[in-house]
N, C-alpha and C. Protein backbone atom coordinates (compact mmCIF):
# COMPACT_ATOMS: atom_id res chain seq x y z
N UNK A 1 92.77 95.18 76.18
CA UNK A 1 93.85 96.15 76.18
C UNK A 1 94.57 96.15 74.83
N UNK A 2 94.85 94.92 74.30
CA UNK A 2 95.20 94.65 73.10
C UNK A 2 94.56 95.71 71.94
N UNK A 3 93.78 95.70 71.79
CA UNK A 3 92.49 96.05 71.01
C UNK A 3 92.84 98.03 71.16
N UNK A 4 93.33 97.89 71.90
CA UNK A 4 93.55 99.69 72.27
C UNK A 4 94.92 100.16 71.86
N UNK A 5 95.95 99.25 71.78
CA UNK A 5 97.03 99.06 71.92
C UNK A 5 97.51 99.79 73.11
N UNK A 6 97.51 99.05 73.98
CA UNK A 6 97.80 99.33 75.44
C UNK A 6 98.82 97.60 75.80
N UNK A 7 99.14 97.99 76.61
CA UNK A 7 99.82 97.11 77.08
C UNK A 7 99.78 97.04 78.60
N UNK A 8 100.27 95.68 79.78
CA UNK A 8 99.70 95.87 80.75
C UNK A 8 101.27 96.80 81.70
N UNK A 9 102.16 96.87 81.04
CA UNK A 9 103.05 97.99 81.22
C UNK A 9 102.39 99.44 81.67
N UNK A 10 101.79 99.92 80.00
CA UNK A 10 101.05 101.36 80.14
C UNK A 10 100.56 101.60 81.79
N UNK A 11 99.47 100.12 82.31
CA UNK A 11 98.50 100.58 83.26
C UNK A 11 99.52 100.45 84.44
N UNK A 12 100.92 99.70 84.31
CA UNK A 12 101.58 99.77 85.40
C UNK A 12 102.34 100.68 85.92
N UNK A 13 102.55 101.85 85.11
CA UNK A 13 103.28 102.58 85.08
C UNK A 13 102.70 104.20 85.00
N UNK A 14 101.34 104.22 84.97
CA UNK A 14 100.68 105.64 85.54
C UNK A 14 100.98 106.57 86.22
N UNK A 15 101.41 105.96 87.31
CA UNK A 15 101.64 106.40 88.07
C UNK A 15 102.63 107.78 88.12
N UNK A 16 103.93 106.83 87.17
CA UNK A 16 105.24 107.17 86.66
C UNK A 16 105.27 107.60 85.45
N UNK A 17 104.40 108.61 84.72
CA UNK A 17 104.45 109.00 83.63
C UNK A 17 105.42 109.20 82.86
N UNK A 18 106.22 110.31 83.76
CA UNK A 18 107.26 110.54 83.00
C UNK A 18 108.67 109.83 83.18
N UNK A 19 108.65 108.79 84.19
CA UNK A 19 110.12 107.91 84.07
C UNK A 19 109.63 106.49 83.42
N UNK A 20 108.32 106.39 82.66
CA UNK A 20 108.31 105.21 81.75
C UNK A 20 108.56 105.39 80.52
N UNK A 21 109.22 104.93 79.89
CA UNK A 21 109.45 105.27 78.11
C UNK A 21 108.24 104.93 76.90
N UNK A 22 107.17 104.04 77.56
CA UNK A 22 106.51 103.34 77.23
C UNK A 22 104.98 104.66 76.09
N UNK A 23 104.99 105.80 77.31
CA UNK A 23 104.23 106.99 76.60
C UNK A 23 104.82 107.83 75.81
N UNK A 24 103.70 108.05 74.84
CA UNK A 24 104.05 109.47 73.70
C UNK A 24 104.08 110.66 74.83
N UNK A 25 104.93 111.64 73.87
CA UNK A 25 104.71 113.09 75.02
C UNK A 25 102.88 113.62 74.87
N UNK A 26 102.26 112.94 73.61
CA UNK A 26 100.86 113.10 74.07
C UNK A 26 100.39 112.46 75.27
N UNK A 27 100.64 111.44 75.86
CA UNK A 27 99.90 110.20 76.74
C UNK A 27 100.39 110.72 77.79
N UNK A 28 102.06 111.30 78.27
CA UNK A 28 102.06 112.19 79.32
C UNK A 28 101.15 113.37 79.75
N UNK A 29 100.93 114.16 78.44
CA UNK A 29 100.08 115.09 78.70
C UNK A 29 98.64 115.00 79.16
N UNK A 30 98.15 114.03 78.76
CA UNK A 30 96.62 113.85 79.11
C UNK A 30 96.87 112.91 80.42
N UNK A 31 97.85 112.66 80.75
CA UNK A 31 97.91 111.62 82.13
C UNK A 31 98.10 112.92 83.08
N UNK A 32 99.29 113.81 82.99
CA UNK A 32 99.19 114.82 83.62
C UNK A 32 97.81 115.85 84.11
N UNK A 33 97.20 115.75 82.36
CA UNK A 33 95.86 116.34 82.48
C UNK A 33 94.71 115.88 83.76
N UNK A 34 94.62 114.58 83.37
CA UNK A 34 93.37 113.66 84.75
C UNK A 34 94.18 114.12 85.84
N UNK A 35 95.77 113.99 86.23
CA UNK A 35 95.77 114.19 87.49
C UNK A 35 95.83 115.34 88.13
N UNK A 36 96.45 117.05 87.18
CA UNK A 36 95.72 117.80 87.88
C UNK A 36 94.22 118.33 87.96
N UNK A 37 93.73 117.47 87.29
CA UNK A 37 92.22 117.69 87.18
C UNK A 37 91.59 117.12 88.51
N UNK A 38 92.16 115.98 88.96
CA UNK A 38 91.54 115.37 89.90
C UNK A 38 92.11 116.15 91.35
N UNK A 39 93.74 116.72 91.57
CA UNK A 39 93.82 116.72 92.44
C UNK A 39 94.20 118.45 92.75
N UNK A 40 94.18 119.18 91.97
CA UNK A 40 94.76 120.20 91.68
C UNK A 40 93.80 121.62 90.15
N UNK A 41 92.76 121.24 90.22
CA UNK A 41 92.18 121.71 89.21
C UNK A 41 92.55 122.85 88.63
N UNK A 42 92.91 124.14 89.51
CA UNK A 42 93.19 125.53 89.64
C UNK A 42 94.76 125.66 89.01
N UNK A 43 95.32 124.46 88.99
CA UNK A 43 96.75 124.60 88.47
C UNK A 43 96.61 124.33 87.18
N UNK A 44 95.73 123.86 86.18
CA UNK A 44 95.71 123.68 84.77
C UNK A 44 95.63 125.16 83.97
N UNK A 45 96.91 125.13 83.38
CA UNK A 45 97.20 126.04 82.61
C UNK A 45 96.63 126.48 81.33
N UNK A 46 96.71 127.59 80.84
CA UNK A 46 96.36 127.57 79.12
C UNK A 46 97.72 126.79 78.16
N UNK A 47 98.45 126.57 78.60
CA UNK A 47 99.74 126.39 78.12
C UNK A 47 99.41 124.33 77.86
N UNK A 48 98.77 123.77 78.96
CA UNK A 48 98.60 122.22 78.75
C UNK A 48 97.19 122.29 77.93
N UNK A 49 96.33 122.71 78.43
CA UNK A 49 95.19 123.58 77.29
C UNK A 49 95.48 123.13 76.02
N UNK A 50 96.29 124.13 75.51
CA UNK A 50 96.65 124.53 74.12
C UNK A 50 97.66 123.03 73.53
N UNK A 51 98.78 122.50 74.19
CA UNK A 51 99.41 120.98 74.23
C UNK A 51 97.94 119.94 74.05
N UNK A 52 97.21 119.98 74.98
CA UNK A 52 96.03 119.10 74.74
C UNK A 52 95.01 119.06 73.53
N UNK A 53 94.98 120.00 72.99
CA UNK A 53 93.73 121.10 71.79
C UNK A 53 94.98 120.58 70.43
N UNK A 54 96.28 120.53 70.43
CA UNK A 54 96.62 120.21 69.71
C UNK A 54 97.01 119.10 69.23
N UNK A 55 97.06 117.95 70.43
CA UNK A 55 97.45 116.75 70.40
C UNK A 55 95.86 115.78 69.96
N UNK A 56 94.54 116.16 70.44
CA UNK A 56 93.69 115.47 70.65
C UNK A 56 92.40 116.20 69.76
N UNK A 57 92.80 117.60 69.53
CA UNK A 57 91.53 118.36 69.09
C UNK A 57 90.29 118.98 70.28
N UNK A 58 89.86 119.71 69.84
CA UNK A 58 88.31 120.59 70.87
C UNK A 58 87.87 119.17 71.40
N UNK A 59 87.25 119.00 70.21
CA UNK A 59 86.10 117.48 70.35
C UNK A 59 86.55 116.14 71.68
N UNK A 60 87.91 116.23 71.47
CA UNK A 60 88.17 115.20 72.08
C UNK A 60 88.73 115.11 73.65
N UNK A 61 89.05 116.19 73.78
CA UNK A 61 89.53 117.27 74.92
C UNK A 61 87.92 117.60 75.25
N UNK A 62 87.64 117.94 75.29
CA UNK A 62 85.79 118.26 76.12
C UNK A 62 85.26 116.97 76.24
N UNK A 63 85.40 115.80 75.28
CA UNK A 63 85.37 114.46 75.75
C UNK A 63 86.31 113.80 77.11
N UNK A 64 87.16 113.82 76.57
CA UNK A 64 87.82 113.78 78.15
C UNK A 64 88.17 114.17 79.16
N UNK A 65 87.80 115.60 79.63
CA UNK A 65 87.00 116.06 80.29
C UNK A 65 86.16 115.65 81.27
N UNK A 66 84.99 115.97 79.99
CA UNK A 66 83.51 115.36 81.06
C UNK A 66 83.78 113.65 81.24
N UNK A 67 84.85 112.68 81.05
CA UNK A 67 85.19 111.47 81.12
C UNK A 67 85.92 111.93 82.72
N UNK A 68 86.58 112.37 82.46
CA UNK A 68 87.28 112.33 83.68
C UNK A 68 86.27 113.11 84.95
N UNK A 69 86.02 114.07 84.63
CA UNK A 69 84.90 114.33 85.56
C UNK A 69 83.94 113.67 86.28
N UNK A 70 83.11 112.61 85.29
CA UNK A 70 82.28 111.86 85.78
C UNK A 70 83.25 110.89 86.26
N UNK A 71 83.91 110.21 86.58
CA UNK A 71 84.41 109.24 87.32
C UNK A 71 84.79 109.85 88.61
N UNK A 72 85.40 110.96 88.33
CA UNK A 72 85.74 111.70 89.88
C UNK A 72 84.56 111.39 90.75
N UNK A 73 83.61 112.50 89.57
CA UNK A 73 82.25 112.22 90.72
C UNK A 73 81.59 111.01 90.92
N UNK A 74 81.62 110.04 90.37
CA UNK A 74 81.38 108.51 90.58
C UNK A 74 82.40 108.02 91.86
N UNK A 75 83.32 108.26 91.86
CA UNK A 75 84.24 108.15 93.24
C UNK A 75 83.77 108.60 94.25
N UNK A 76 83.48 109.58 94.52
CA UNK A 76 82.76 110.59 95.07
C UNK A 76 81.88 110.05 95.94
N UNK A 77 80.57 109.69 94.70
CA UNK A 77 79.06 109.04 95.26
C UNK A 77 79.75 108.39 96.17
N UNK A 78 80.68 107.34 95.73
CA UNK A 78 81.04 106.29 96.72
C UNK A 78 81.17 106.09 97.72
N UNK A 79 82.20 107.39 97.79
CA UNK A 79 82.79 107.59 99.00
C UNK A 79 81.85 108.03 99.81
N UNK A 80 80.80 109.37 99.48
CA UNK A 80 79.94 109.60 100.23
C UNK A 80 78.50 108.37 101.14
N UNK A 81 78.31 107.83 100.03
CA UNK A 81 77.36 106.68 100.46
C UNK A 81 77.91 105.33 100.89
N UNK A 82 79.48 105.41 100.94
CA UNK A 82 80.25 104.62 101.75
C UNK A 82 79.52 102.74 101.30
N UNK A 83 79.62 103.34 99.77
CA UNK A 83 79.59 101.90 99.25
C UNK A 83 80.75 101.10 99.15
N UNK A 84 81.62 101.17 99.33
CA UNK A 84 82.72 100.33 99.28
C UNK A 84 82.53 99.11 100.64
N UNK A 85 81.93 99.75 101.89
CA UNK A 85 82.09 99.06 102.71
C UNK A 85 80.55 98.66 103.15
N UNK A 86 79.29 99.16 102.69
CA UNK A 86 78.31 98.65 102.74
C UNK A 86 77.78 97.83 101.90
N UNK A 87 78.13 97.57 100.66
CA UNK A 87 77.81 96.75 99.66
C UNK A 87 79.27 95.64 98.68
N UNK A 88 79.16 94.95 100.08
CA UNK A 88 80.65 94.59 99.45
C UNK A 88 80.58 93.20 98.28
N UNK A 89 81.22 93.66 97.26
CA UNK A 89 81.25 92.20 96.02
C UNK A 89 81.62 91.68 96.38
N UNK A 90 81.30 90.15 96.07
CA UNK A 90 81.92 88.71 95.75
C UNK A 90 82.44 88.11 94.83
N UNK A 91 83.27 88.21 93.99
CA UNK A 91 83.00 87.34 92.41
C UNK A 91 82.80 86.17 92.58
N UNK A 92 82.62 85.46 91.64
CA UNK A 92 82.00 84.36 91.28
C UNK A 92 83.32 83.89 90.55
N UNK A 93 84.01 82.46 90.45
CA UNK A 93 84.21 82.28 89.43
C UNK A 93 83.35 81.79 88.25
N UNK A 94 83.90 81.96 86.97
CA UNK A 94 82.71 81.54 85.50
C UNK A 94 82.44 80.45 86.31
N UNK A 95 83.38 79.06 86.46
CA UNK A 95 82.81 77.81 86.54
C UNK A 95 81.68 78.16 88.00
N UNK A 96 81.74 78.62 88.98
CA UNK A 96 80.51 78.80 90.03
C UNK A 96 79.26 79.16 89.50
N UNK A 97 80.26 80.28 88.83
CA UNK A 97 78.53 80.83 88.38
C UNK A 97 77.63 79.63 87.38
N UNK A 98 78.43 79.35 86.56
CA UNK A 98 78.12 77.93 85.63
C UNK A 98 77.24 76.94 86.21
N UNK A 99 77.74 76.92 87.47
CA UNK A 99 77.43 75.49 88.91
C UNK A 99 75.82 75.77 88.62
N UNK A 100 75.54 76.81 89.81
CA UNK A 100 74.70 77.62 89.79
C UNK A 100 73.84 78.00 88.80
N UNK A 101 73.87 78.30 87.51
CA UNK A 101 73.06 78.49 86.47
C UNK A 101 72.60 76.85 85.79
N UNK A 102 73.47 76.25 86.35
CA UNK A 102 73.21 74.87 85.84
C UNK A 102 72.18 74.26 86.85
N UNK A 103 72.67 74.47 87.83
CA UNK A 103 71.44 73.69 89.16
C UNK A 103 69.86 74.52 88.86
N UNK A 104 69.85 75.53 88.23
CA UNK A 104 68.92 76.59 88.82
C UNK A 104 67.59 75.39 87.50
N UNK A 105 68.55 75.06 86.82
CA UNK A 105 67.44 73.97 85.70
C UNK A 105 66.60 74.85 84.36
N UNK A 106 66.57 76.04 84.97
CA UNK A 106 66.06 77.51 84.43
C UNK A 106 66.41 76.91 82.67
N UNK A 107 67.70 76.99 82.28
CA UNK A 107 68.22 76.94 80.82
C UNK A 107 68.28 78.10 80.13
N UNK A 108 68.09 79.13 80.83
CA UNK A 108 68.41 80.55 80.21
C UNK A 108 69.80 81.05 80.51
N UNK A 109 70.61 80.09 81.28
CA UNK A 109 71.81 80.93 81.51
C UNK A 109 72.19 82.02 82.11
N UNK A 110 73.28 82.53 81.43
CA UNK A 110 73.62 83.95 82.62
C UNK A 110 74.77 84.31 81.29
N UNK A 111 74.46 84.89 80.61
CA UNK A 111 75.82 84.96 79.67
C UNK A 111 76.87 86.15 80.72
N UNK A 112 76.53 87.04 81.76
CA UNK A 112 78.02 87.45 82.48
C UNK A 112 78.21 85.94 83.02
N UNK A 113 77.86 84.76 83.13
CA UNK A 113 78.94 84.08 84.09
C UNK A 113 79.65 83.22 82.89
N UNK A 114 78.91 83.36 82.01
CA UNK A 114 79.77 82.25 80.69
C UNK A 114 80.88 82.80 80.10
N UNK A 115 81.20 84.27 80.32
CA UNK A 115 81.56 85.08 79.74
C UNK A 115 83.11 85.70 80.53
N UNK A 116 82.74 85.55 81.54
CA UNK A 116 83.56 86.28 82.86
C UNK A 116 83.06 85.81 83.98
N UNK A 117 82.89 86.44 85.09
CA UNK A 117 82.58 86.07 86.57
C UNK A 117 81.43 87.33 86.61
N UNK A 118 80.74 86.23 87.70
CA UNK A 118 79.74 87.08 88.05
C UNK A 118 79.47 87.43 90.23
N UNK A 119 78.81 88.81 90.19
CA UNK A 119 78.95 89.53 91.30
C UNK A 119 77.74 88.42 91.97
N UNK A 120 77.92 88.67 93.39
CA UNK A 120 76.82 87.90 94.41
C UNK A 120 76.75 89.02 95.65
């Protein structure tokens, strides 16, 4: 998040676009943007359009876009093939997974469990 300059504020406060101080009036706009995109499509104006085209450019605005799009529809799949509740994760902690890559005698490792946690 660092690396983005984000903070874990920004992601707490989404929700609340406009009563956090934390966003530019650009970062409102494109937060506004995903959410009537997601929930309200028919209400996006030429007026946030034109706010968006100028804050971000064509290029980057048709990028986020088809960004936001495909996740919708990645939600979507989900919901339809009702993976949330048929394929349910486990994490691992690193040190389990570690356990585990260590017993296996293998010596190739697992760099997701050295790295982070890994799914079971």
């Amino acid at each position: 998040m660092a690396q983005h300059d984000l903070s874990e504020d920004d992601y707490l406060h989404v929700g609340n676009r406009d009563g956090y101080g934390g966003y530019s009036q650009a970062e409102r706009d494109a937060l506004e943007y995903c959410e009537r995109f997601a929930t309200d499509h028919m209400s996006i104006d030429q007026a946030l359009i034109d706010r968006m085209v100028e804050y971000f450019g064509d290029e980057v605005l048709v990028d986020m876009t088809l960004s936001i799009g495909c996740w919708i529809a990645f939600g979507r799949l989900n919901q339809v093939m009702d993976v949330s509740v048929s394929c349910p994760l486990r994490m691992k902690s690193p040190e389990e997974a570690a356990q585990q890559e260590d017993a296996s005698g293998d010596g190739k490792g697992d760099i997701l469990a050295m790295r982070s946690a890994r799914f079971v």
